[in-house]
C-alpha atoms as a PDB file:
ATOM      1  CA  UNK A   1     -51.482  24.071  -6.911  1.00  0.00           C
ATOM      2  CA  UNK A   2     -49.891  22.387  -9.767  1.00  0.00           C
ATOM      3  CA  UNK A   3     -46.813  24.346  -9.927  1.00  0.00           C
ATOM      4  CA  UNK A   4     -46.392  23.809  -5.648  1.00  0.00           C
ATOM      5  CA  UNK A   5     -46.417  20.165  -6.968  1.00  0.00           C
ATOM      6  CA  UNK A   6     -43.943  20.430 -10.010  1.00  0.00           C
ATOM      7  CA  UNK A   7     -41.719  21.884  -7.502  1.00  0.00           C
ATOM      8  CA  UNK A   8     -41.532  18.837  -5.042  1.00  0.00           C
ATOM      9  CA  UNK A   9     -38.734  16.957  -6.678  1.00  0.00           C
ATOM     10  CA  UNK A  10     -36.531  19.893  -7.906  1.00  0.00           C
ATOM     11  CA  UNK A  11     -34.280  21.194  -5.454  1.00  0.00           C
ATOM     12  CA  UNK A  12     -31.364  18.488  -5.346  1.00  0.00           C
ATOM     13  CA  UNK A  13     -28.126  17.797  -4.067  1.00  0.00           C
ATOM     14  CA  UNK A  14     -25.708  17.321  -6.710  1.00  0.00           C
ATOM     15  CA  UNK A  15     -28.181  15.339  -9.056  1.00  0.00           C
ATOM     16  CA  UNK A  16     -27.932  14.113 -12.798  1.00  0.00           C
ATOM     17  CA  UNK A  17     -31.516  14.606 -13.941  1.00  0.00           C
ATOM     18  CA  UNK A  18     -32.702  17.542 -15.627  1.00  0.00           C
ATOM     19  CA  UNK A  19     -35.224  19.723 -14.031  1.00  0.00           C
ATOM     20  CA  UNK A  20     -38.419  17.774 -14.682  1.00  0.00           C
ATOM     21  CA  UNK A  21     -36.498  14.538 -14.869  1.00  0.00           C
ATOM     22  CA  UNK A  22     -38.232  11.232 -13.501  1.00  0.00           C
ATOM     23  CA  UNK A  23     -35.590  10.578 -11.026  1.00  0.00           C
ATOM     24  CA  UNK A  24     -37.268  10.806  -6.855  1.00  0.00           C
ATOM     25  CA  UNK A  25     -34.073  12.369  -5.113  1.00  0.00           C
ATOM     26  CA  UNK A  26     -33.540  11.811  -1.459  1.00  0.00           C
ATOM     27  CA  UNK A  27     -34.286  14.527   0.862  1.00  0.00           C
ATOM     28  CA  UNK A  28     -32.474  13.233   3.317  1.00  0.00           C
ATOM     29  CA  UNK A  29     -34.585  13.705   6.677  1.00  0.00           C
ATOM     30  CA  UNK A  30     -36.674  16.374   5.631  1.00  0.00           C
ATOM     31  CA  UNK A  31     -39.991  15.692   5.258  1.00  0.00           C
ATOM     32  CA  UNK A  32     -42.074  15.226   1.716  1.00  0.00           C
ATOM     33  CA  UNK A  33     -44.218  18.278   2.250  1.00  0.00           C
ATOM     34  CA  UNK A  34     -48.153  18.051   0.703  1.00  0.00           C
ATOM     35  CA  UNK A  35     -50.670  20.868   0.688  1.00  0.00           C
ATOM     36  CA  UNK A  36     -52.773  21.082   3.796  1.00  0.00           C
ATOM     37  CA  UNK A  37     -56.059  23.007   4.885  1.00  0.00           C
ATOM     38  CA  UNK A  38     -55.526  26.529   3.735  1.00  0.00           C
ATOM     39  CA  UNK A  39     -57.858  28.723   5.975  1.00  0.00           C
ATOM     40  CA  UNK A  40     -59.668  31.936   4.733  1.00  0.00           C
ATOM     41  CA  UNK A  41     -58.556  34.733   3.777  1.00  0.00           C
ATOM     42  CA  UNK A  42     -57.955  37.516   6.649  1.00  0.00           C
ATOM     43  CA  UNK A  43     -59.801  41.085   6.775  1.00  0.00           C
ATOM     44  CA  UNK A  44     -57.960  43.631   6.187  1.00  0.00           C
ATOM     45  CA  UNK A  45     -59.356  47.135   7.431  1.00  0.00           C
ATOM     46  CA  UNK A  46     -60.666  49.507   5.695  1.00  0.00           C
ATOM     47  CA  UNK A  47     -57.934  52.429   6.548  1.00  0.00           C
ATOM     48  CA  UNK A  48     -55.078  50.388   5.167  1.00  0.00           C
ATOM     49  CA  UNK A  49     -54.316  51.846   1.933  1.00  0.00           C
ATOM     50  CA  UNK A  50     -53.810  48.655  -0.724  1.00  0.00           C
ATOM     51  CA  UNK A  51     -52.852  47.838  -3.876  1.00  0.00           C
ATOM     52  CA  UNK A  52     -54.818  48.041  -7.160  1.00  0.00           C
ATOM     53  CA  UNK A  53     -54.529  44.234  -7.548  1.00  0.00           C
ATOM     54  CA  UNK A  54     -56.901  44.208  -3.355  1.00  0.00           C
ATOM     55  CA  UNK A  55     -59.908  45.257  -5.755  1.00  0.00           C
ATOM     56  CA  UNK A  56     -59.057  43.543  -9.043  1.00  0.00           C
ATOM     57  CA  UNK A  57     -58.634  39.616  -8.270  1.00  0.00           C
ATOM     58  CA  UNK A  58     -55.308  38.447 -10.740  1.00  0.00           C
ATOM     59  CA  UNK A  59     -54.683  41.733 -11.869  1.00  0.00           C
ATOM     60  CA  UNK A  60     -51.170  42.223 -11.806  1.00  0.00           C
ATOM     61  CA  UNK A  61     -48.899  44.829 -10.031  1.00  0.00           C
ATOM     62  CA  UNK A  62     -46.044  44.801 -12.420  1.00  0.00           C
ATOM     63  CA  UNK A  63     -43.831  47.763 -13.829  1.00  0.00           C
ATOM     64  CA  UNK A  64     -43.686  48.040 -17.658  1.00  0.00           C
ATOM     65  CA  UNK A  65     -41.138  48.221 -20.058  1.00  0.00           C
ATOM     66  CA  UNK A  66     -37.244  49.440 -19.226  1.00  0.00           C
ATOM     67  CA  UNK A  67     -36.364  49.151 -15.693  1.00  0.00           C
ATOM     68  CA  UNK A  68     -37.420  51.985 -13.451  1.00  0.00           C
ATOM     69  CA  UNK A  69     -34.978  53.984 -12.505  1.00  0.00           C
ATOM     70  CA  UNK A  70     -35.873  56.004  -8.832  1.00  0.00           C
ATOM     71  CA  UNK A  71     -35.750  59.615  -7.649  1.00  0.00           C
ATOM     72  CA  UNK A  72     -34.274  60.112  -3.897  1.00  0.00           C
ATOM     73  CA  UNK A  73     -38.017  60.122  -2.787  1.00  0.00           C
ATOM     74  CA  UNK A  74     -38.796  56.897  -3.820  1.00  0.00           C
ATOM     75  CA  UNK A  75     -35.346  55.208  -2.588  1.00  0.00           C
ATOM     76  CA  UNK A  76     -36.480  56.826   0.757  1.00  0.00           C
ATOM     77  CA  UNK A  77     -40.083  55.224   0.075  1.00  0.00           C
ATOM     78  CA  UNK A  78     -37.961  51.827  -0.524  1.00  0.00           C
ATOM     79  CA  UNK A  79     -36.134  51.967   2.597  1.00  0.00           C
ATOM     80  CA  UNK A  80     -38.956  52.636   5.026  1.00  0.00           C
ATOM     81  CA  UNK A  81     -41.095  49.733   3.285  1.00  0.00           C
ATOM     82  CA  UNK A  82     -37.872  47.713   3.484  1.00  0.00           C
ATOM     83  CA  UNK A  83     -37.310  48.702   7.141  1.00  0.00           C
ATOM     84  CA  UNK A  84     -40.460  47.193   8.066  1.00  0.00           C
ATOM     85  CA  UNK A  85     -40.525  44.347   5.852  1.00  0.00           C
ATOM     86  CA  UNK A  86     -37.387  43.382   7.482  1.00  0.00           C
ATOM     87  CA  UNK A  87     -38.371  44.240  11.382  1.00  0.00           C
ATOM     88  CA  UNK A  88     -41.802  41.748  10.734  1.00  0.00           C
ATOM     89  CA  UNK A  89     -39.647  39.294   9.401  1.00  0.00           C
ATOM     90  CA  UNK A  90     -37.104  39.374  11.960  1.00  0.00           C
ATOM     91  CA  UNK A  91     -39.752  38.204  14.608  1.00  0.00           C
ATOM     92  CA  UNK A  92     -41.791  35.997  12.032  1.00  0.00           C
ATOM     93  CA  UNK A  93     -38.576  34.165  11.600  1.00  0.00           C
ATOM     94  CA  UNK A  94     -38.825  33.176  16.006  1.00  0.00           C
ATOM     95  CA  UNK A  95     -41.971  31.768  15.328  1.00  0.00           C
ATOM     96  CA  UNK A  96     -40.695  29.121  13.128  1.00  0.00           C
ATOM     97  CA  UNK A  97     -40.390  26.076  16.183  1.00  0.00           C
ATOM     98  CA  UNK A  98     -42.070  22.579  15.861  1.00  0.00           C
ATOM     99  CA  UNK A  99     -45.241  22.217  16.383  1.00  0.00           C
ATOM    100  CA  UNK A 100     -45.998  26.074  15.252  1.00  0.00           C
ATOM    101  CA  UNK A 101     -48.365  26.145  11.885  1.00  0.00           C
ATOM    102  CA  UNK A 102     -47.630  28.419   8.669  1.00  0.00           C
ATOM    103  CA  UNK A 103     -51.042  29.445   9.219  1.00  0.00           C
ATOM    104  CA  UNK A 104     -50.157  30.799  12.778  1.00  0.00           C
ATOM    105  CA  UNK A 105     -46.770  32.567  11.119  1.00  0.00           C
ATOM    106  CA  UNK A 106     -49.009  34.234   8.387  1.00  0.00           C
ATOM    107  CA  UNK A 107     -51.682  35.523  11.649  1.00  0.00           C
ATOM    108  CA  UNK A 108     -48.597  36.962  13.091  1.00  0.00           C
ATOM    109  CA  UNK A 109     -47.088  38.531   9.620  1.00  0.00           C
ATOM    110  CA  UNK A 110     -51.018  39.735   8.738  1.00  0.00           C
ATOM    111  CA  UNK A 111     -51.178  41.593  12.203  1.00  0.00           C
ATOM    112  CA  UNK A 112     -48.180  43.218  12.147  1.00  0.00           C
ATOM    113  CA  UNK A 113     -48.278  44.742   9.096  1.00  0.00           C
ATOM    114  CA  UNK A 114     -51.569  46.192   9.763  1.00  0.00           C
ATOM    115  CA  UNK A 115     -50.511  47.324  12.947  1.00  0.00           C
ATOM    116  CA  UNK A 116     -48.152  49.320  11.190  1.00  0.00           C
ATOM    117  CA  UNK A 117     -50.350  50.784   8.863  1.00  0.00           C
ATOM    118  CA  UNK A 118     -48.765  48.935   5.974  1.00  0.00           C
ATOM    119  CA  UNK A 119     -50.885  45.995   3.715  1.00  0.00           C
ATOM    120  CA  UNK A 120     -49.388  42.541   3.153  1.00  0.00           C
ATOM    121  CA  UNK A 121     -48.553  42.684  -0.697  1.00  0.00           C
ATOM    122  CA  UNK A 122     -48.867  38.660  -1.456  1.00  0.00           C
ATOM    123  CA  UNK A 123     -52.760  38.511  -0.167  1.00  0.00           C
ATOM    124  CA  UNK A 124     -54.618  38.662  -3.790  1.00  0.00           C
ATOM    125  CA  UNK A 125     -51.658  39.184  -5.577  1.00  0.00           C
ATOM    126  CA  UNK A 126     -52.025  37.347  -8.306  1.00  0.00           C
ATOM    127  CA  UNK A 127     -54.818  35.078  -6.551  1.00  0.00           C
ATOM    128  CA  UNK A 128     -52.698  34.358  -4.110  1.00  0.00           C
ATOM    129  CA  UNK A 129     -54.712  33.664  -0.467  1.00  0.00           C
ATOM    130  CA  UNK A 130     -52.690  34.407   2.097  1.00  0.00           C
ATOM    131  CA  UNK A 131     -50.435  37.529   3.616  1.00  0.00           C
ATOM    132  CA  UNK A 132     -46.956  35.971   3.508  1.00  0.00           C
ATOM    133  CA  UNK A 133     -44.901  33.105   1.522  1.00  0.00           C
ATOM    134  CA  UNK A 134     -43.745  29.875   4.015  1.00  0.00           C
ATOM    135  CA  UNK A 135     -41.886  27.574   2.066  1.00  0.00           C
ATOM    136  CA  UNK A 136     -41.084  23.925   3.539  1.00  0.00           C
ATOM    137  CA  UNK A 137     -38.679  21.685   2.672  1.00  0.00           C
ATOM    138  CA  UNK A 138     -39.309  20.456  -1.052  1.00  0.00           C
ATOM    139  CA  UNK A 139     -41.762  23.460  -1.801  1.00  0.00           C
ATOM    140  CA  UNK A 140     -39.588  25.660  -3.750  1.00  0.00           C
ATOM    141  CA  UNK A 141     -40.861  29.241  -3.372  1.00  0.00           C
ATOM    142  CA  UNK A 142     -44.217  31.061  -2.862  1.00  0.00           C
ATOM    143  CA  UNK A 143     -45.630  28.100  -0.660  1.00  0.00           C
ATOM    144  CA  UNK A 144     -49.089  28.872   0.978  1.00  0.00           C
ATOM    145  CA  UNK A 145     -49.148  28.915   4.568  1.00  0.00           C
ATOM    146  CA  UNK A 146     -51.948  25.865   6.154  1.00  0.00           C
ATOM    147  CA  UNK A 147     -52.552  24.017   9.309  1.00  0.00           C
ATOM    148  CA  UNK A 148     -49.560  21.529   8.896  1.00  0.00           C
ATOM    149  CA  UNK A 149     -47.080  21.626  11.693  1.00  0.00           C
ATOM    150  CA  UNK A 150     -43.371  22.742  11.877  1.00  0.00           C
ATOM    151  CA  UNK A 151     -41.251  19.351  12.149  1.00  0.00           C
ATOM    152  CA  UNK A 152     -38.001  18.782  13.884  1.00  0.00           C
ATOM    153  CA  UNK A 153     -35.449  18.907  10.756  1.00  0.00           C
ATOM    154  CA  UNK A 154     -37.718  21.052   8.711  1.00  0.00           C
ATOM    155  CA  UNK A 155     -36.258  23.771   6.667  1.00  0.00           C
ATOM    156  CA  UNK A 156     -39.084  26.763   5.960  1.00  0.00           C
ATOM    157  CA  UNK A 157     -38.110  29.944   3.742  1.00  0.00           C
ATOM    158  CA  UNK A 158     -40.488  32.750   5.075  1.00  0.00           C
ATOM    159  CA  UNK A 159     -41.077  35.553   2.462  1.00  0.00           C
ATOM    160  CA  UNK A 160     -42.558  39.231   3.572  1.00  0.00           C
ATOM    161  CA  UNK A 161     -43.566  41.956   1.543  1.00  0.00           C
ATOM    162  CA  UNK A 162     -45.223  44.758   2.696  1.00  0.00           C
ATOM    163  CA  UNK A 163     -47.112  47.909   1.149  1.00  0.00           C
ATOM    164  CA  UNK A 164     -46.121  50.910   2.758  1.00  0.00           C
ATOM    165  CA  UNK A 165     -46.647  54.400   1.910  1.00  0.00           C
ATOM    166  CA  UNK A 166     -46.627  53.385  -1.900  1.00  0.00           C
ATOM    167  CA  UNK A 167     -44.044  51.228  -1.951  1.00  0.00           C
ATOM    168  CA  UNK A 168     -43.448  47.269  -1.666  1.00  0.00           C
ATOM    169  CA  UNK A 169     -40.398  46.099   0.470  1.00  0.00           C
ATOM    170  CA  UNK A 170     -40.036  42.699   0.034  1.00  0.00           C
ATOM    171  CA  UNK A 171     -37.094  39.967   1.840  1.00  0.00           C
ATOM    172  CA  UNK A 172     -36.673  36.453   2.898  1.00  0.00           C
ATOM    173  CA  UNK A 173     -35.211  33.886   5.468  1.00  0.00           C
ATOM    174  CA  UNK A 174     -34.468  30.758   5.605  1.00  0.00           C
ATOM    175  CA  UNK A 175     -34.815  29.058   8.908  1.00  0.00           C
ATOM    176  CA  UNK A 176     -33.691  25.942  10.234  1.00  0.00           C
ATOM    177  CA  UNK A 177     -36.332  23.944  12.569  1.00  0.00           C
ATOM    178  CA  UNK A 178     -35.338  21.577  15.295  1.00  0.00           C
ATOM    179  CA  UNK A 179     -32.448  19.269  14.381  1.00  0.00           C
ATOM    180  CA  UNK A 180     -32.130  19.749  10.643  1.00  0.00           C
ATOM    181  CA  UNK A 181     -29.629  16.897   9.252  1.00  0.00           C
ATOM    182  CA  UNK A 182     -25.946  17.708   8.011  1.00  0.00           C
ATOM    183  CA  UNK A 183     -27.344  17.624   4.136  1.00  0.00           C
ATOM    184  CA  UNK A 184     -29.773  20.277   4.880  1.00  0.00           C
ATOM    185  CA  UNK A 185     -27.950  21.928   6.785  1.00  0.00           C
ATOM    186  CA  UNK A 186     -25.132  22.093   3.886  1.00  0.00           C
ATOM    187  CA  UNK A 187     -27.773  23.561   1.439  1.00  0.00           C
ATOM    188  CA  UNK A 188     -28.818  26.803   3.572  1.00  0.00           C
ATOM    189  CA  UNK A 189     -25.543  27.655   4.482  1.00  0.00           C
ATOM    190  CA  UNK A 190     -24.407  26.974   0.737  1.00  0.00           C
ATOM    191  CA  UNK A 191     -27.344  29.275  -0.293  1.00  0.00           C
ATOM    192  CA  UNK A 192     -26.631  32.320   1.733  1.00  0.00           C
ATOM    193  CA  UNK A 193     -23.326  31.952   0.594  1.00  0.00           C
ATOM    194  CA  UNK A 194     -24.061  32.219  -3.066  1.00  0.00           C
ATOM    195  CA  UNK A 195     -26.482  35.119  -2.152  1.00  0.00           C
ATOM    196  CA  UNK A 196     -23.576  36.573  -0.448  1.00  0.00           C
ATOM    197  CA  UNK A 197     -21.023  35.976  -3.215  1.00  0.00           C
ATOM    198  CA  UNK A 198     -23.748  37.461  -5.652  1.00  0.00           C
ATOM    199  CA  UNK A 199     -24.472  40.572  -3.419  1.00  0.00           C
ATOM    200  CA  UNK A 200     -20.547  41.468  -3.981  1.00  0.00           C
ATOM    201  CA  UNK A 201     -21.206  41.748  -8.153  1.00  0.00           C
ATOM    202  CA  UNK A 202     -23.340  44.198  -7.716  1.00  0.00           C
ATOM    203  CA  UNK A 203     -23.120  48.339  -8.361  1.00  0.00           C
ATOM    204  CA  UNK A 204     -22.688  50.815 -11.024  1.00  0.00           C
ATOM    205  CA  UNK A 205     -22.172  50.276 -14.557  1.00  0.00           C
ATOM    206  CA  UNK A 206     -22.468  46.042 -14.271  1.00  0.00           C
ATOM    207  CA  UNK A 207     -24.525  43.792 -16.333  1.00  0.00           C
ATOM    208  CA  UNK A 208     -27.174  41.824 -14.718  1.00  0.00           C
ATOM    209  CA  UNK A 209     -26.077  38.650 -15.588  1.00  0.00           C
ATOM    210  CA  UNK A 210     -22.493  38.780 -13.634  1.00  0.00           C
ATOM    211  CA  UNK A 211     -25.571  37.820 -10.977  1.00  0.00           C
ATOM    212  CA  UNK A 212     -26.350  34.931 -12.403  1.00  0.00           C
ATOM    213  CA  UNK A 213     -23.140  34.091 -13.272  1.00  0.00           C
ATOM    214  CA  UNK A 214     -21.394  34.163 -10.085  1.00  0.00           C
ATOM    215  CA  UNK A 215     -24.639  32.123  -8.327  1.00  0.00           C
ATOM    216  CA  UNK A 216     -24.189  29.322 -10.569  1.00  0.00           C
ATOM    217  CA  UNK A 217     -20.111  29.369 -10.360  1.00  0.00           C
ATOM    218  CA  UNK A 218     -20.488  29.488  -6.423  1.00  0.00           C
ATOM    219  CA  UNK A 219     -23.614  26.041  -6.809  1.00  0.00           C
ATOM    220  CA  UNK A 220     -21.092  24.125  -9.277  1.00  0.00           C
ATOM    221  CA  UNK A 221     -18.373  24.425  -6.587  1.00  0.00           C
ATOM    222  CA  UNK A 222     -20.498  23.169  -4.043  1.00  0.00           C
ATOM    223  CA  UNK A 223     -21.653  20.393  -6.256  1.00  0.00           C
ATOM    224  CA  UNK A 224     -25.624  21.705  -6.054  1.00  0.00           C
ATOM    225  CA  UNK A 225     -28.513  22.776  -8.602  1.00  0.00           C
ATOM    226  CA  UNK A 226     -29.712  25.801  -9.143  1.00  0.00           C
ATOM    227  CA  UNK A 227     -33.672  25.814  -9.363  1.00  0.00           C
ATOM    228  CA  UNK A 228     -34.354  27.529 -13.132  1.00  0.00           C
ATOM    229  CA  UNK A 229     -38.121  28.187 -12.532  1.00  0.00           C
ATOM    230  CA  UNK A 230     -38.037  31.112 -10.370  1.00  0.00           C
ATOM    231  CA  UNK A 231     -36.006  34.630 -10.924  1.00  0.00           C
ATOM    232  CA  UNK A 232     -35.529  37.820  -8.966  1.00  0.00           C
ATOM    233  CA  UNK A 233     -37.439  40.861 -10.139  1.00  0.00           C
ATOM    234  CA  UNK A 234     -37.583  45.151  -9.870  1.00  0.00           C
ATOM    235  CA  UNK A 235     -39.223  46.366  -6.769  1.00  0.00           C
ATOM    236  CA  UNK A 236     -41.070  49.746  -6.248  1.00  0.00           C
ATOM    237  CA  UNK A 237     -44.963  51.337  -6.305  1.00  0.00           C
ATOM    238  CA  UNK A 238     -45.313  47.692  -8.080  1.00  0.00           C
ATOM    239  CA  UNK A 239     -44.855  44.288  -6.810  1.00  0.00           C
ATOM    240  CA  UNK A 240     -43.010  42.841  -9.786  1.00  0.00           C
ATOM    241  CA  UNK A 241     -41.184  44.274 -12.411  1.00  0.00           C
ATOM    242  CA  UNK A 242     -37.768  44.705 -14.989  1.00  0.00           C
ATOM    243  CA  UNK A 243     -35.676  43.895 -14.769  1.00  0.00           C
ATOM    244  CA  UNK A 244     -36.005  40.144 -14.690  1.00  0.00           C
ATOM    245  CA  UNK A 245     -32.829  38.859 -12.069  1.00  0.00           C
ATOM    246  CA  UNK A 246     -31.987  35.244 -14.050  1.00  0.00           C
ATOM    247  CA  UNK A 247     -30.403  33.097 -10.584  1.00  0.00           C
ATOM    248  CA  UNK A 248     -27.980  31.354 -13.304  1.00  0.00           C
ATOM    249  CA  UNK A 249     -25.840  31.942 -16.246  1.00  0.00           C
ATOM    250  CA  UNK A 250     -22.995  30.635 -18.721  1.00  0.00           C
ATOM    251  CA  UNK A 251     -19.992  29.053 -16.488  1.00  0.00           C
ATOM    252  CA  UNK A 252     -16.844  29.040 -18.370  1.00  0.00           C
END
């Protein structure tokens, strides 16, 4: 819980403080988000293949040393998890109205995926309790669904990842509840923007870091922060892996 809470105060618009600065920046309307009543972990049946870390509790599902590099099978075995990831995500991403809990969007993500055979890969990753990632407002990433209530002007980043056939497919969405003010409303759209502008530095024979690089360009022109704490990450039979996807780099 400690890291939820380091993370309430970091994600700024055009600020001056550092990243753990003392400085209490103004969200605008969006709410101050706490932790609320997380409720128990859901049963997952007994045909749904899982992941070592289901039996192990904090054992890790990480890939070791150089980045993996796939065959055609497993890019097919990325694509299908991907697929679905995306298609629960799609309809999670309705659900996401005032009044709705993050517990009731991580029912909905929990059933799906085990109606399609496939496990959700954040339940005991790691510790972790629940079956999807539902971010709110200050909480920067890998927030734990609970019984609080959608708000009008909330903004809530759902995260899916699903174990399928061997392989993790894993996306996000950021989703605008109600009547989210202009400020807010400036930050997602600057966001997919960046992710958009990033997107177009990738393919063969580039460096990882033109990533970074053209995030944090694309956040200094729009006079925003990029949050340090948190970095992309390889995908495949594991959860987490090289290489390590830094969301910012050397401007010059």
């Amino acid at each position: 819980m400690t890291l939820l809470k380091t993370c309430n105060h970091v994600w700024r618009l055009g600020g001056q403080r550092g990243f753990f600065g003392r400085k209490r920046y103004d969200f605008g309307k969006s709410n101050l988000v706490e932790l609320g009543q997380v409720s128990p972990e859901r049963p997952v049946p007994e045909h749904i293949a899982k992941p070592k870390y289901y039996f192990v509790r904090n054992s890790p599902s990480s890939g070791e040393g150089r980045p993996e590099i796939k065959t055609d099978r497993q890019i097919q075995g990325m694509r299908d998890s991907c697929k679905l990831a995306a298609n629960i995500l799609k309809k999670a991403c309705t659900l996401a109205q005032e009044g709705i809990t993050t517990d009731e969007i991580d029912r909905f993500v929990h059933e799906e995926a085990i109606k399609a055979s496939a496990y959700p890969s954040p339940l005991r990753y790691l510790g972790f309790p629940k079956s999807v990632c539902t971010s709110v407002n200050n909480v920067a990433c890998h927030g734990i669904p609970d019984d609080r209530k959608l708000m009008d002007g909330d903004i809530i980043n759902i995260d899916v990842t699903v174990y399928f056939n061997g392989f993790h497919g894993d996306c996000s969405k950021t989703v605008l509840v109600g009547n989210v003010d202009e400020r807010g409303r400036y930050l997602v759209q600057s966001t997919e923007e960046s992710l958009n502008e990033a997107i177009l530095c990738c393919g063969p024979d580039q460096p990882l870091c033109v990533i970074g690089k053209a995030i944090s360009r694309f956040a200094r022109h729009k006079k925003l922060t990029v949050m340090p704490a948190f970095l992309g990450h390889g995908i495949g039979s594991f959860f987490h892996g090289p290489p390590d996807v830094f969301h910012f780099g050397k401007v010059t």
